[in-house]
N, C-alpha and C. Protein backbone atom coordinates (compact mmCIF):
# COMPACT_ATOMS: atom_id res chain seq x y z
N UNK A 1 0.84 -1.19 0.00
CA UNK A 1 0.00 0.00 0.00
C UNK A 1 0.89 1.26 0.00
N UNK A 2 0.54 2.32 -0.90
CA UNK A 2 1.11 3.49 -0.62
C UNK A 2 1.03 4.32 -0.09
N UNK A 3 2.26 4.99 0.54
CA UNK A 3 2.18 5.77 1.46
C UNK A 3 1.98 7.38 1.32
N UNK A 4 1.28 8.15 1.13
CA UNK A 4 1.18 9.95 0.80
C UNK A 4 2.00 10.60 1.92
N UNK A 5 2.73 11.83 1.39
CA UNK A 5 3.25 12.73 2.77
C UNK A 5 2.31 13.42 2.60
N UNK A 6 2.78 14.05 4.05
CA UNK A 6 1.48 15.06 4.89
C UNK A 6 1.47 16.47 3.97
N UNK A 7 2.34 16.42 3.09
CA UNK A 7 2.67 17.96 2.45
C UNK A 7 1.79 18.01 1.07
N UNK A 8 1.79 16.89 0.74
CA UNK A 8 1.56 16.90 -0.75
C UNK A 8 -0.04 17.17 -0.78
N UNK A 9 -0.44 18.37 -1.32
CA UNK A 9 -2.24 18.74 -1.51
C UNK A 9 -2.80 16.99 -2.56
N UNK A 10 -4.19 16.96 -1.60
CA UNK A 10 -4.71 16.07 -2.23
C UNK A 10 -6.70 16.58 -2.76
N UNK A 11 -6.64 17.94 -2.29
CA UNK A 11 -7.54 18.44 -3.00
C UNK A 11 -7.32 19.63 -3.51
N UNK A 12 -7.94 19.94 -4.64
CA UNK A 12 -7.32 21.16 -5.11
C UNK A 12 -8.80 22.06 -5.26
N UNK A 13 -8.67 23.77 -5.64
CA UNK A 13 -9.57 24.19 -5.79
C UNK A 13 -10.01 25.03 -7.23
N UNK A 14 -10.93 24.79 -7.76
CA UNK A 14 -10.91 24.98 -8.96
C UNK A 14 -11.55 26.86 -9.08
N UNK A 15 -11.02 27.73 -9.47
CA UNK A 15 -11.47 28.84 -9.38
C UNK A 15 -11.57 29.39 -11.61
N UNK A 16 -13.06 29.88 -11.59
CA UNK A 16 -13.02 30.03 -13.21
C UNK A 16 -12.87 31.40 -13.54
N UNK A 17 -12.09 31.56 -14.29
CA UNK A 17 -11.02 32.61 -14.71
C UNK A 17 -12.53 33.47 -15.89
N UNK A 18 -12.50 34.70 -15.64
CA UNK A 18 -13.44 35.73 -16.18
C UNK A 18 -12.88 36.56 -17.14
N UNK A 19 -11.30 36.26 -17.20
CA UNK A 19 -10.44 37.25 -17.68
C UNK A 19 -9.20 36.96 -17.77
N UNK A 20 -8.15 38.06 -18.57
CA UNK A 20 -6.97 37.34 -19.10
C UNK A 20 -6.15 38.93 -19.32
N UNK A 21 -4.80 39.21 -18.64
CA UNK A 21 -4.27 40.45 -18.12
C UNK A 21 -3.20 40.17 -19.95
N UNK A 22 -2.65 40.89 -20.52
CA UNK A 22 -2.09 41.57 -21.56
C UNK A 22 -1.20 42.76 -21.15
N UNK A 23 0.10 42.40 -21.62
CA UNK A 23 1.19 43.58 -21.22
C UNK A 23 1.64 44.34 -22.50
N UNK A 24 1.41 45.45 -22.23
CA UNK A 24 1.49 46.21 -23.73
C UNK A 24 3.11 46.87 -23.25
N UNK A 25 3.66 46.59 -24.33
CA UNK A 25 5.15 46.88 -24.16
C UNK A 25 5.92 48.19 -24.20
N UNK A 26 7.00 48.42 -24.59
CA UNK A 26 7.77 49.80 -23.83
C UNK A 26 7.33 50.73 -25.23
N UNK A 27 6.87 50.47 -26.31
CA UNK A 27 6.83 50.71 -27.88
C UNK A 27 5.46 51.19 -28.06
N UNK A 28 4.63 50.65 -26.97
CA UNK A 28 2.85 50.61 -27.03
C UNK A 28 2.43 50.00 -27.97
N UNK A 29 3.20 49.12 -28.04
CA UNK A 29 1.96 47.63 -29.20
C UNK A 29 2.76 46.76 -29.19
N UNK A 30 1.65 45.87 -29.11
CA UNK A 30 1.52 44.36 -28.89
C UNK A 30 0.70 43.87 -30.01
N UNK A 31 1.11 42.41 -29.80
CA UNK A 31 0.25 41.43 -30.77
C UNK A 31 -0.30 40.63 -29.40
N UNK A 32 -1.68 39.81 -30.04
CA UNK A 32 -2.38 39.10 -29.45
C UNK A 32 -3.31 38.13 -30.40
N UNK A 33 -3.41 36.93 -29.21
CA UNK A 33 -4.16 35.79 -29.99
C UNK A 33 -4.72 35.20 -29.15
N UNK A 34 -6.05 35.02 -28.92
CA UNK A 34 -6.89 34.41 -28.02
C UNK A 34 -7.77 33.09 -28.70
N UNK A 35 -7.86 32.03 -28.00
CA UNK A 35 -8.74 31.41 -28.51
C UNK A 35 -10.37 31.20 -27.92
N UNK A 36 -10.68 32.55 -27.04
CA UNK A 36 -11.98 32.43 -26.47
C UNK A 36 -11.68 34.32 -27.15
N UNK A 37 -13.46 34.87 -27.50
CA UNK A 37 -13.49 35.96 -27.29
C UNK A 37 -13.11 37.12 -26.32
N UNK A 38 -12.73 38.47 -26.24
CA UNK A 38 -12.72 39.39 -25.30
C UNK A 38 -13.24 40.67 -25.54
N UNK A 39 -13.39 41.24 -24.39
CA UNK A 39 -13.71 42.69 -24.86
C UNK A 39 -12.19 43.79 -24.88
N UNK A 40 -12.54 44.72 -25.93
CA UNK A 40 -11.49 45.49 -25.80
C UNK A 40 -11.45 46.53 -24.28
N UNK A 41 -10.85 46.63 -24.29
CA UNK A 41 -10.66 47.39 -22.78
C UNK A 41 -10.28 48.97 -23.13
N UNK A 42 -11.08 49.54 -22.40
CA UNK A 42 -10.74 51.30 -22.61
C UNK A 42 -9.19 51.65 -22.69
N UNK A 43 -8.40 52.66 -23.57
CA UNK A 43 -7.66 52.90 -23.76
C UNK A 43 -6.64 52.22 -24.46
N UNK A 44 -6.96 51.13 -24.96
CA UNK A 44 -6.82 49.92 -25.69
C UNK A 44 -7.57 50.26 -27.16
N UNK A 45 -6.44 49.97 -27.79
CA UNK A 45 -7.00 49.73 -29.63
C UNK A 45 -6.69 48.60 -30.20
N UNK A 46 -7.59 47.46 -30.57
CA UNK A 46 -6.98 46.68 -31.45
C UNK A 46 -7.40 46.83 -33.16
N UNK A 47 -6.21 46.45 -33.44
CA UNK A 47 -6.27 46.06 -35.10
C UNK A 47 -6.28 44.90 -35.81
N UNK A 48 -7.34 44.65 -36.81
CA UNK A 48 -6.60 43.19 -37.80
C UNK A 48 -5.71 44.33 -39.02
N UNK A 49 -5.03 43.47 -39.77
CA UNK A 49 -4.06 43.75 -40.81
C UNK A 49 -5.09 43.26 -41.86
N UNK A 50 -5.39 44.30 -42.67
CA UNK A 50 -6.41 43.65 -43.94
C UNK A 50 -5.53 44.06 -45.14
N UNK A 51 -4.54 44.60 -45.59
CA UNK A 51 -3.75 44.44 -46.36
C UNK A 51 -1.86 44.68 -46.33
N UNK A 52 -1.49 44.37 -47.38
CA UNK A 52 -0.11 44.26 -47.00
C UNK A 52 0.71 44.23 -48.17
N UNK A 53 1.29 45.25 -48.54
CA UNK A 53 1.85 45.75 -49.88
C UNK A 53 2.96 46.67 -49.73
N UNK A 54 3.83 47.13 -50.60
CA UNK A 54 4.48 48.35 -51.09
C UNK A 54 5.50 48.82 -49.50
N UNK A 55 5.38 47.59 -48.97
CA UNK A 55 6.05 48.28 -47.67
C UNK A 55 5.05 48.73 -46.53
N UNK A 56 4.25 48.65 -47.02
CA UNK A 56 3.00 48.73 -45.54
C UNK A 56 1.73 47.99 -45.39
N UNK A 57 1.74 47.82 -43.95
CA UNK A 57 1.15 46.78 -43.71
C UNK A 57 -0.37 47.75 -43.00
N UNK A 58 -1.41 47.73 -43.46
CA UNK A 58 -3.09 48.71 -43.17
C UNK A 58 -3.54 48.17 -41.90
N UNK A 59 -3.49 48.92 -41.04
CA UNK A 59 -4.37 47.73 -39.94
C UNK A 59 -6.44 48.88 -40.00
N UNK A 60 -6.72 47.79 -39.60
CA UNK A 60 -8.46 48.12 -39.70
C UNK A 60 -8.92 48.21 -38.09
N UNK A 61 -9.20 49.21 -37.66
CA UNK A 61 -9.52 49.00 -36.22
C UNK A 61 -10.72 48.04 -36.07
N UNK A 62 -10.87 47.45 -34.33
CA UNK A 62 -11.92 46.64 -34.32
C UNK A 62 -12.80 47.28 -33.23
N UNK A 63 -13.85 46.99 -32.82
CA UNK A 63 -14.70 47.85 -32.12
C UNK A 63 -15.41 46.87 -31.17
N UNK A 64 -15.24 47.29 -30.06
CA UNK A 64 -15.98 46.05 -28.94
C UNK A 64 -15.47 44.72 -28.38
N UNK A 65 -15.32 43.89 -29.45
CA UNK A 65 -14.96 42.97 -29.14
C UNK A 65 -13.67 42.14 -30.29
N UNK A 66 -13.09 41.78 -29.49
CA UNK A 66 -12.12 40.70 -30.44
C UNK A 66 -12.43 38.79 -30.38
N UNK A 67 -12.86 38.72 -31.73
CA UNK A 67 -13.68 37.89 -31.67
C UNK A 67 -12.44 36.51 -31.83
N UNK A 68 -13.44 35.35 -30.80
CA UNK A 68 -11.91 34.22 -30.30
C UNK A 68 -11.28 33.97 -32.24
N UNK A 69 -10.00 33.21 -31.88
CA UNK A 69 -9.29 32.94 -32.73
C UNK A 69 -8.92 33.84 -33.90
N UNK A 70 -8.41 35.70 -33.45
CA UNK A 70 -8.60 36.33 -34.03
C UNK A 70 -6.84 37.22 -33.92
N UNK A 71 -5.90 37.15 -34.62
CA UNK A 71 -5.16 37.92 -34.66
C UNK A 71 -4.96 39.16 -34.41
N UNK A 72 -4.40 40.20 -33.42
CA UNK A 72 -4.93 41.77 -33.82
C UNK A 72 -3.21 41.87 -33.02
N UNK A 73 -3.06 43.37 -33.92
CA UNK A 73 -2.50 44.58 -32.75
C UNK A 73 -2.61 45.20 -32.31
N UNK A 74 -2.29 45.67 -30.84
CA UNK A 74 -3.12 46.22 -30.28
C UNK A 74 -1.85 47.67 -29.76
N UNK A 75 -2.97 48.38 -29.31
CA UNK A 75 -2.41 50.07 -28.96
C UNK A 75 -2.51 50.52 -27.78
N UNK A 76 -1.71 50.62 -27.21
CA UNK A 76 -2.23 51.29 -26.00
C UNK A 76 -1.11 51.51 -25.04
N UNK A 77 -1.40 52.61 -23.83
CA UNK A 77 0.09 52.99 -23.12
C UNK A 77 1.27 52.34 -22.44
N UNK A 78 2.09 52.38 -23.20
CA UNK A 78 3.65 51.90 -22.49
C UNK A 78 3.94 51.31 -21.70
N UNK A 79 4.17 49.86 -21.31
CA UNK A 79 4.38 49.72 -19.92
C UNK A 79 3.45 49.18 -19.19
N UNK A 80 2.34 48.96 -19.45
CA UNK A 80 1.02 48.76 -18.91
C UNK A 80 0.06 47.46 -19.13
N UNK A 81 -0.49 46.60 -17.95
CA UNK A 81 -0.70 45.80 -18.33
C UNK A 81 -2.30 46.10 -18.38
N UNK A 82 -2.89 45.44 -19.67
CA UNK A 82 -4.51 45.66 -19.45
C UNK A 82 -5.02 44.25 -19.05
N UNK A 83 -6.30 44.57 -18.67
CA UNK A 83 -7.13 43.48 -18.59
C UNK A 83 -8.40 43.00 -20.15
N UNK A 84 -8.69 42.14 -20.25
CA UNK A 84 -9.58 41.65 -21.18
C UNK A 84 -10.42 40.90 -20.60
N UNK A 85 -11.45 41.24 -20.84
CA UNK A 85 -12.72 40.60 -19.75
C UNK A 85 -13.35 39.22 -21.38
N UNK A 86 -13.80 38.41 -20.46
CA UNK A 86 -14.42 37.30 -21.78
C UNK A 86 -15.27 37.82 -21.87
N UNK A 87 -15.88 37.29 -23.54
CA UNK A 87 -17.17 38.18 -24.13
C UNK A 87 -17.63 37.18 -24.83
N UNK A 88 -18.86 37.48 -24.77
CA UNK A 88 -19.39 36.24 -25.99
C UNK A 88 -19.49 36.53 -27.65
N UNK A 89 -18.99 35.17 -28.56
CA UNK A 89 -18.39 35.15 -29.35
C UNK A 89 -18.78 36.25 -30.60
N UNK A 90 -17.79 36.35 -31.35
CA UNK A 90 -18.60 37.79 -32.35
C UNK A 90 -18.41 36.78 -33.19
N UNK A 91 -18.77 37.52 -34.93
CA UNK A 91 -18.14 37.58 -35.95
C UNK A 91 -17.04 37.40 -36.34
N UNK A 92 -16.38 36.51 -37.35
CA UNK A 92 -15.35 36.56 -37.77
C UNK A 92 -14.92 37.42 -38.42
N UNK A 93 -13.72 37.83 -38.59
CA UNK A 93 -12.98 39.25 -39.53
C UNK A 93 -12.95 38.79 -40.62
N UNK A 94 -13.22 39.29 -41.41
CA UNK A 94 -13.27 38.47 -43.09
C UNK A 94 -11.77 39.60 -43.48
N UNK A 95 -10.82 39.04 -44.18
CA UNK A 95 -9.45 39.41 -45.53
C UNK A 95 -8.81 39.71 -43.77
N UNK A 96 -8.59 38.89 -42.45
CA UNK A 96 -7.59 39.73 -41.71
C UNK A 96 -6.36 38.85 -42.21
N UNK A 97 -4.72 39.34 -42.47
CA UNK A 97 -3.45 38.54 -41.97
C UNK A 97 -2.79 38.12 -41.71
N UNK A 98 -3.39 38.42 -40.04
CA UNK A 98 -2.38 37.65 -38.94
C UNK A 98 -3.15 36.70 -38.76
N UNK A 99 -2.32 35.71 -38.47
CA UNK A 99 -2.53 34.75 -37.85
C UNK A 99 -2.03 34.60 -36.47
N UNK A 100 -2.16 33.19 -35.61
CA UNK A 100 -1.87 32.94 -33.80
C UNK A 100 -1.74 31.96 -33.62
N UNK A 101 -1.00 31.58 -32.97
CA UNK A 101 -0.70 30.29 -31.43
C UNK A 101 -1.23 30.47 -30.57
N UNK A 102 -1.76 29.71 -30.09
CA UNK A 102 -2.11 29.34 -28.39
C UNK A 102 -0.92 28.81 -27.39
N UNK A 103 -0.18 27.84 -28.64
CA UNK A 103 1.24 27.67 -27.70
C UNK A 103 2.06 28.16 -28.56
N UNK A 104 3.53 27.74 -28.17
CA UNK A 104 4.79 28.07 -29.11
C UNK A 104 5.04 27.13 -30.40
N UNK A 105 5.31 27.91 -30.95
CA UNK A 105 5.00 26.74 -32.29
C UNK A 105 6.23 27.26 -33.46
N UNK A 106 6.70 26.65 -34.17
CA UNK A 106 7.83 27.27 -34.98
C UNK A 106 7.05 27.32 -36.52
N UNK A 107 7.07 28.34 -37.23
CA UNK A 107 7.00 28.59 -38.53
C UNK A 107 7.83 27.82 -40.25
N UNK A 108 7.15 27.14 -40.49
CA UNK A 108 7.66 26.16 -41.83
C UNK A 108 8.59 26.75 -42.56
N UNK A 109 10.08 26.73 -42.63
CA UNK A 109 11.01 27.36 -43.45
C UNK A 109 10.07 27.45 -44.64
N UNK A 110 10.36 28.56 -45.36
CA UNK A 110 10.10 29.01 -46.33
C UNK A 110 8.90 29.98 -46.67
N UNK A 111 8.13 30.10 -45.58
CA UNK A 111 7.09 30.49 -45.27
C UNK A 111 7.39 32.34 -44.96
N UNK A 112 6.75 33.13 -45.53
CA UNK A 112 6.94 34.57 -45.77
C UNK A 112 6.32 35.46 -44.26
N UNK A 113 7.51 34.76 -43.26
CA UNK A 113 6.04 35.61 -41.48
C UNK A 113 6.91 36.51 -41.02
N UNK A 114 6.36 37.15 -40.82
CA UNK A 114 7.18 38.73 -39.69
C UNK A 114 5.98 39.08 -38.66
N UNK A 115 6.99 39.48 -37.62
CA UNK A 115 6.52 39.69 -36.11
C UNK A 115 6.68 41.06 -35.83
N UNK A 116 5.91 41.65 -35.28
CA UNK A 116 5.95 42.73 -34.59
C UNK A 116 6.99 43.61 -34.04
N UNK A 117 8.10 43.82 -34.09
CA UNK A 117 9.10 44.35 -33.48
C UNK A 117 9.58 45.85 -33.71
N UNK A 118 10.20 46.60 -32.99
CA UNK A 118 10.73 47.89 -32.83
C UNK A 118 12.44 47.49 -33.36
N UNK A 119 12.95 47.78 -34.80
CA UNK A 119 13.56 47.38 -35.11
C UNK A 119 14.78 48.61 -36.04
N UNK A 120 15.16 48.30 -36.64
CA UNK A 120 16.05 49.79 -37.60
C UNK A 120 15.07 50.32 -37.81
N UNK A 121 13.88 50.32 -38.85
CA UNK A 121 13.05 50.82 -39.50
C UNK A 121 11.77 51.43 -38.67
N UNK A 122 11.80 51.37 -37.31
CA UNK A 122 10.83 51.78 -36.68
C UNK A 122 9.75 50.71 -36.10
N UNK A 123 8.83 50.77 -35.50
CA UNK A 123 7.78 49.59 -34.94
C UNK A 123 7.13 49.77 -35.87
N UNK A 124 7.39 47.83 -36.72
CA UNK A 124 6.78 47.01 -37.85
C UNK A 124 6.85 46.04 -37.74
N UNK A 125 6.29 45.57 -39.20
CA UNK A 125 6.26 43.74 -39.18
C UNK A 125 7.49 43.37 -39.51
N UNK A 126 8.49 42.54 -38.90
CA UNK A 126 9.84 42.40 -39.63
C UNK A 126 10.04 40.94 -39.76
N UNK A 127 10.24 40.39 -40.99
CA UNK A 127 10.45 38.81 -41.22
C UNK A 127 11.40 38.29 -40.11
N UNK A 128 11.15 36.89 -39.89
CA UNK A 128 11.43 36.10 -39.30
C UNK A 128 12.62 36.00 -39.77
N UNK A 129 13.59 35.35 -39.25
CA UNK A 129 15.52 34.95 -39.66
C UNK A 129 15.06 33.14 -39.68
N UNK A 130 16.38 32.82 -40.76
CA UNK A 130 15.69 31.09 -40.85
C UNK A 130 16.16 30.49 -39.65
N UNK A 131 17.09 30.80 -38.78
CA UNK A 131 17.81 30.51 -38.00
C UNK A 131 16.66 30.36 -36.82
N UNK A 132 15.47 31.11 -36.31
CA UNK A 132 14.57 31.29 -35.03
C UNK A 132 13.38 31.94 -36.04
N UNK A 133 12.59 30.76 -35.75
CA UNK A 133 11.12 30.59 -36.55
C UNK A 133 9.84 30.52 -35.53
N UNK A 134 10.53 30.90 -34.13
CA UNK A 134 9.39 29.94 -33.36
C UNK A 134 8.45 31.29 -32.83
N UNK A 135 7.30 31.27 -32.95
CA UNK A 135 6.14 32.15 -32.48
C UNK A 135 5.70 31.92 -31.00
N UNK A 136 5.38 32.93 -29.82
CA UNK A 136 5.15 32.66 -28.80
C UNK A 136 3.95 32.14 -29.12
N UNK A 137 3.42 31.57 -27.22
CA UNK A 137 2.20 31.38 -27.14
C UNK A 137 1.27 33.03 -27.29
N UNK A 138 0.17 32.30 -27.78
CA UNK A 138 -0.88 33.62 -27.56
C UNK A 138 -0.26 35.08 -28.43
N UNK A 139 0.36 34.80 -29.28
CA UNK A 139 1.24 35.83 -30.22
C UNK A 139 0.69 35.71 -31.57
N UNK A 140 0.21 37.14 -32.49
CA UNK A 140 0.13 37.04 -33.30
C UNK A 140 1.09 37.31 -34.83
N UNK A 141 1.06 36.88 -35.44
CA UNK A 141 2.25 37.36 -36.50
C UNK A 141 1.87 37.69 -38.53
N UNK A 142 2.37 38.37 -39.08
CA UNK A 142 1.82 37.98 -40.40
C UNK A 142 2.73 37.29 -41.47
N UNK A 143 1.54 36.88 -41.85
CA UNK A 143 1.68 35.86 -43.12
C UNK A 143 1.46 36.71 -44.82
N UNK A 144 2.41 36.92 -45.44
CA UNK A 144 2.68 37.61 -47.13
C UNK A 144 2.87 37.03 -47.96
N UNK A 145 2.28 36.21 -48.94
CA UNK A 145 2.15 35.53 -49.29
C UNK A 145 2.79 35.90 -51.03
N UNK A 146 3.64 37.07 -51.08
CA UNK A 146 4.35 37.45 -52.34
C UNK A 146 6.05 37.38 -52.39
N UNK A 147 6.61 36.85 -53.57
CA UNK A 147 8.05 36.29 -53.53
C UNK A 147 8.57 37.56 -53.45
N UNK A 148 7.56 38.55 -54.03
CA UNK A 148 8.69 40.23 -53.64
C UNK A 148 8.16 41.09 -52.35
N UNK A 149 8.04 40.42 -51.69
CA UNK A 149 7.66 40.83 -50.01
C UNK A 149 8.83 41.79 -49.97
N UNK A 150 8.88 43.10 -49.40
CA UNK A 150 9.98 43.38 -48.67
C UNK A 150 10.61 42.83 -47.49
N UNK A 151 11.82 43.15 -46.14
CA UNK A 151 11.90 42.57 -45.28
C UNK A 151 11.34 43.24 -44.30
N UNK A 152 10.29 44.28 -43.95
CA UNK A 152 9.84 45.50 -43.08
C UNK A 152 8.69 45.87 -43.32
N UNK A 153 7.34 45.89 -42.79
CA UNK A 153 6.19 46.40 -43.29
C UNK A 153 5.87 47.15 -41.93
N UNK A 154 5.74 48.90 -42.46
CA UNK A 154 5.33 49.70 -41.74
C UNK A 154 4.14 49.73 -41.31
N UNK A 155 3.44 50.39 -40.16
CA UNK A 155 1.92 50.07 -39.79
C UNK A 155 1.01 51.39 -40.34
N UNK A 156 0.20 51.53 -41.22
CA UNK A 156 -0.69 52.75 -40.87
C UNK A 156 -2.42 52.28 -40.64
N UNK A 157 -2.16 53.28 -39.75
CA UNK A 157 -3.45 53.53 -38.75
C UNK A 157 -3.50 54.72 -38.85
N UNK A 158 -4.98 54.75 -38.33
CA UNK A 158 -5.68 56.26 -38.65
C UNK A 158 -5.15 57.50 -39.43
N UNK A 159 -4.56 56.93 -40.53
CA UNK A 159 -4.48 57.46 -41.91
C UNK A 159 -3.02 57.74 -42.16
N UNK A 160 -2.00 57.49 -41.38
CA UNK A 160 -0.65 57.35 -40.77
C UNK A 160 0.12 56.32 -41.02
N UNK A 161 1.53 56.71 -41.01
CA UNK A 161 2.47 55.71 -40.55
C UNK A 161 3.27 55.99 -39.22
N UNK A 162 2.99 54.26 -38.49
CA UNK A 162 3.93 54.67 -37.28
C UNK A 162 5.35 54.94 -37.53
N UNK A 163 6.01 55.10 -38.83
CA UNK A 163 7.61 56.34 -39.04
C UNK A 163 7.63 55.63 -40.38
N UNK A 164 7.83 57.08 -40.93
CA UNK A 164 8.33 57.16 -42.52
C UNK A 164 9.48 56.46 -42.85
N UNK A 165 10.44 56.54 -41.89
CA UNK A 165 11.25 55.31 -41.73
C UNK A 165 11.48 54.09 -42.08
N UNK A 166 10.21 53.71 -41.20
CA UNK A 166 9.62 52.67 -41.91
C UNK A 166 9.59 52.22 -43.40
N UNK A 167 9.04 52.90 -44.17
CA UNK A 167 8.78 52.64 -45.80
C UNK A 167 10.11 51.84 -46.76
N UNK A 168 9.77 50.96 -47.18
CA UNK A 168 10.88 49.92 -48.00
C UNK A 168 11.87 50.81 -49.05
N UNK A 169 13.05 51.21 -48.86
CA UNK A 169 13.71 52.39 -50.07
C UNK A 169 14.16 51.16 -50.67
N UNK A 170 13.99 51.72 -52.17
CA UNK A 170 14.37 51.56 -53.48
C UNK A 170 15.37 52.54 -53.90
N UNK A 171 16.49 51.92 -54.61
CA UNK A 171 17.25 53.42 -54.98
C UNK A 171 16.81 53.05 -56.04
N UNK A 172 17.24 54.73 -56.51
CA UNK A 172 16.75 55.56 -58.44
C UNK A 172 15.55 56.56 -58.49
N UNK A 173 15.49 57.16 -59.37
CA UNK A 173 14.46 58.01 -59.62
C UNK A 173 12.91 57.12 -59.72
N UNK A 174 13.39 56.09 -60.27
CA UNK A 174 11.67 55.08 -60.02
C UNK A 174 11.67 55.20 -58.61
N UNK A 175 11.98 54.91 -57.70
CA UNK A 175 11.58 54.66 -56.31
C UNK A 175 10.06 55.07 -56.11
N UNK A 176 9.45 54.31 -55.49
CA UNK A 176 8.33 54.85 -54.98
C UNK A 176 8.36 56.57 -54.13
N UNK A 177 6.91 56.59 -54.50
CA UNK A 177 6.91 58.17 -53.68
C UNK A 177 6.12 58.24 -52.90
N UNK A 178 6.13 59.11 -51.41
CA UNK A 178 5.13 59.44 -50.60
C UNK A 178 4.71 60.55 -49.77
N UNK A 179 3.66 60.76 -49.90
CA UNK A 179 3.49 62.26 -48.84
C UNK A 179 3.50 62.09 -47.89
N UNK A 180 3.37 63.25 -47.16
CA UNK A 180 4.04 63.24 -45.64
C UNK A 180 3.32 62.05 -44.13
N UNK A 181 2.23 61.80 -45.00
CA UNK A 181 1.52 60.93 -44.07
C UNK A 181 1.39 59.32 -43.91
N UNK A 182 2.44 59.36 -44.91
CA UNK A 182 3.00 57.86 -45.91
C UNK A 182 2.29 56.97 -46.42
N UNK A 183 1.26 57.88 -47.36
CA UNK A 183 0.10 57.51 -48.61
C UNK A 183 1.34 57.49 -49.77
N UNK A 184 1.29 56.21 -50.29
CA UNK A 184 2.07 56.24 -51.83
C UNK A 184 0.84 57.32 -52.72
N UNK A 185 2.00 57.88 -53.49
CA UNK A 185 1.52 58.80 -54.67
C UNK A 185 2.03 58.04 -55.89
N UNK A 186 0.68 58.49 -57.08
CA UNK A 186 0.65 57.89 -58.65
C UNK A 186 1.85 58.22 -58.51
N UNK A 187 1.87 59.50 -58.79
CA UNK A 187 3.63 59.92 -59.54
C UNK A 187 4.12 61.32 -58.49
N UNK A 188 5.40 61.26 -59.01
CA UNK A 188 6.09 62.48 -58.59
C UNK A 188 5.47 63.75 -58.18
N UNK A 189 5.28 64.73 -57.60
CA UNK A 189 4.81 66.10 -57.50
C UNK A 189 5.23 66.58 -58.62
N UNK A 190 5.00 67.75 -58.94
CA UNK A 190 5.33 68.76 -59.49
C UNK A 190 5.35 69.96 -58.39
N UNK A 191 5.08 70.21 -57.78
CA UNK A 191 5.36 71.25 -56.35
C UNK A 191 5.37 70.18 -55.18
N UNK A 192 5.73 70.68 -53.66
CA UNK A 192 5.51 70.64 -52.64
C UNK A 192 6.70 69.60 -52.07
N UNK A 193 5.95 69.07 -50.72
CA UNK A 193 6.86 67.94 -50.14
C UNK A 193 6.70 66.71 -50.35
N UNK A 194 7.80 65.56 -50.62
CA UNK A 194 7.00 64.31 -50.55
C UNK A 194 8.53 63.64 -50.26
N UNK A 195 8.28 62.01 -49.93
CA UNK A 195 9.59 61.77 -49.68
C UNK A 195 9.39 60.54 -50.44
N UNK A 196 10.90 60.83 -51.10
CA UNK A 196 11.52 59.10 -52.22
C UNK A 196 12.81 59.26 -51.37
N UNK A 197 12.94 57.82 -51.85
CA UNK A 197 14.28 57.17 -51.16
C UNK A 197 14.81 57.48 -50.18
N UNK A 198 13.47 57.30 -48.94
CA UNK A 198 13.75 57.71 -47.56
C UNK A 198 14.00 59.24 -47.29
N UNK A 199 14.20 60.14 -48.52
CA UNK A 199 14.43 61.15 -48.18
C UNK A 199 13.37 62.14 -48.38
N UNK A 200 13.38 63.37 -47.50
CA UNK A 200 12.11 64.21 -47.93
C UNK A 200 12.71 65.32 -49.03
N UNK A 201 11.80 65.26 -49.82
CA UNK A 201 12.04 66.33 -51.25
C UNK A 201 11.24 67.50 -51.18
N UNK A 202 11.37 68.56 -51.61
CA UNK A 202 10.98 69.74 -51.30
C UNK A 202 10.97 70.51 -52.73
N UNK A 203 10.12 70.62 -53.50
CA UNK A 203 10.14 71.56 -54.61
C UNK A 203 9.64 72.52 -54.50
């Protein structure tokens, strides 16, 4: 017959969790991936990524709720951890992408993913190295699915880029062009400001 010590718990207590705390980092954004719904929490913005081109990556704000199994980035002050209360389930995001883990999971060489990071180019999506592929738990990341991906996709939100910086340079007079709010333009100005090849031009 076996013997139990006096130390070892033989009942435990089951307490059900209402909620789930999120640390928004020194940069103010984070990625997130839940597999139950939440509500967004005041002072808190999340985003899905609904497109991803030319060096920038569009995020679409979401409103209320982030619905489970849903990629987003999220906004909010420095340093600070929020809370996310559970919510019951929404809608799915139709064209979002990021994708998520629940656990750690490594990414299929060859596969086109960049993560969130504060990097040369400013806080963007920056590809993965083949060397460290692996995605946290509960982390969201994107997936580009073009052989001429750049290696950096800048974020704009509310009609913005988080740094001009950011934007993929091309050298030459083709280079892409952009105004100050880092909207690509058809073509060149003929007056004013705009910036090619990282640099701002002034006619």
């Amino acid at each position: 017959m076996k013997k139990y010590a006096q130390d070892i718990p033989t009942q435990w207590n089951i307490i059900e969790a209402d909620h789930v705390n999120v640390a928004i980092g020194e940069t103010g954004y984070a990625t997130a991936y839940f597999p139950f719904a939440v509500t967004i929490p005041a002072g808190v913005m999340a985003y899905t990524v609904a497109a991803a081109a030319d060096g920038v990556a569009t995020l679409k704000k979401l409103s209320g709720t982030i619905p489970a199994h849903t990629g987003v980035v999220l906004s909010g002050t420095a340093n600070t951890p929020c809370t996310f209360e559970f919510a019951a389930d929404a809608a799915a995001v139709d064209g979002n992408m990021l994708k998520g883990m629940t656990i750690a999971t490594a990414v299929p060489a060859g596969t086109k993913a960049y993560i969130l990071a504060d990097g040369s180019k400013g806080v963007g999506f920056y590809r993965l190295s083949e060397s460290d592929r692996t995605i946290a738990a509960n982390k969201a990341y994107l997936i580009v699915d073009d052989a001429a991906a750049p290696s950096v996709f800048s974020l704009k939100l509310d009609g913005g880029l988080t740094g001009i910086n950011g934007v993929e340079v091309s050298a030459g007079a083709d280079a892409p062009v952009y105004d100050l709010q880092g909207r690509r333009l058809p073509q060149v100005p003929e007056k004013g400001i705009y910036i090619q090849n990282g640099k701002k031009v002034i006619k």
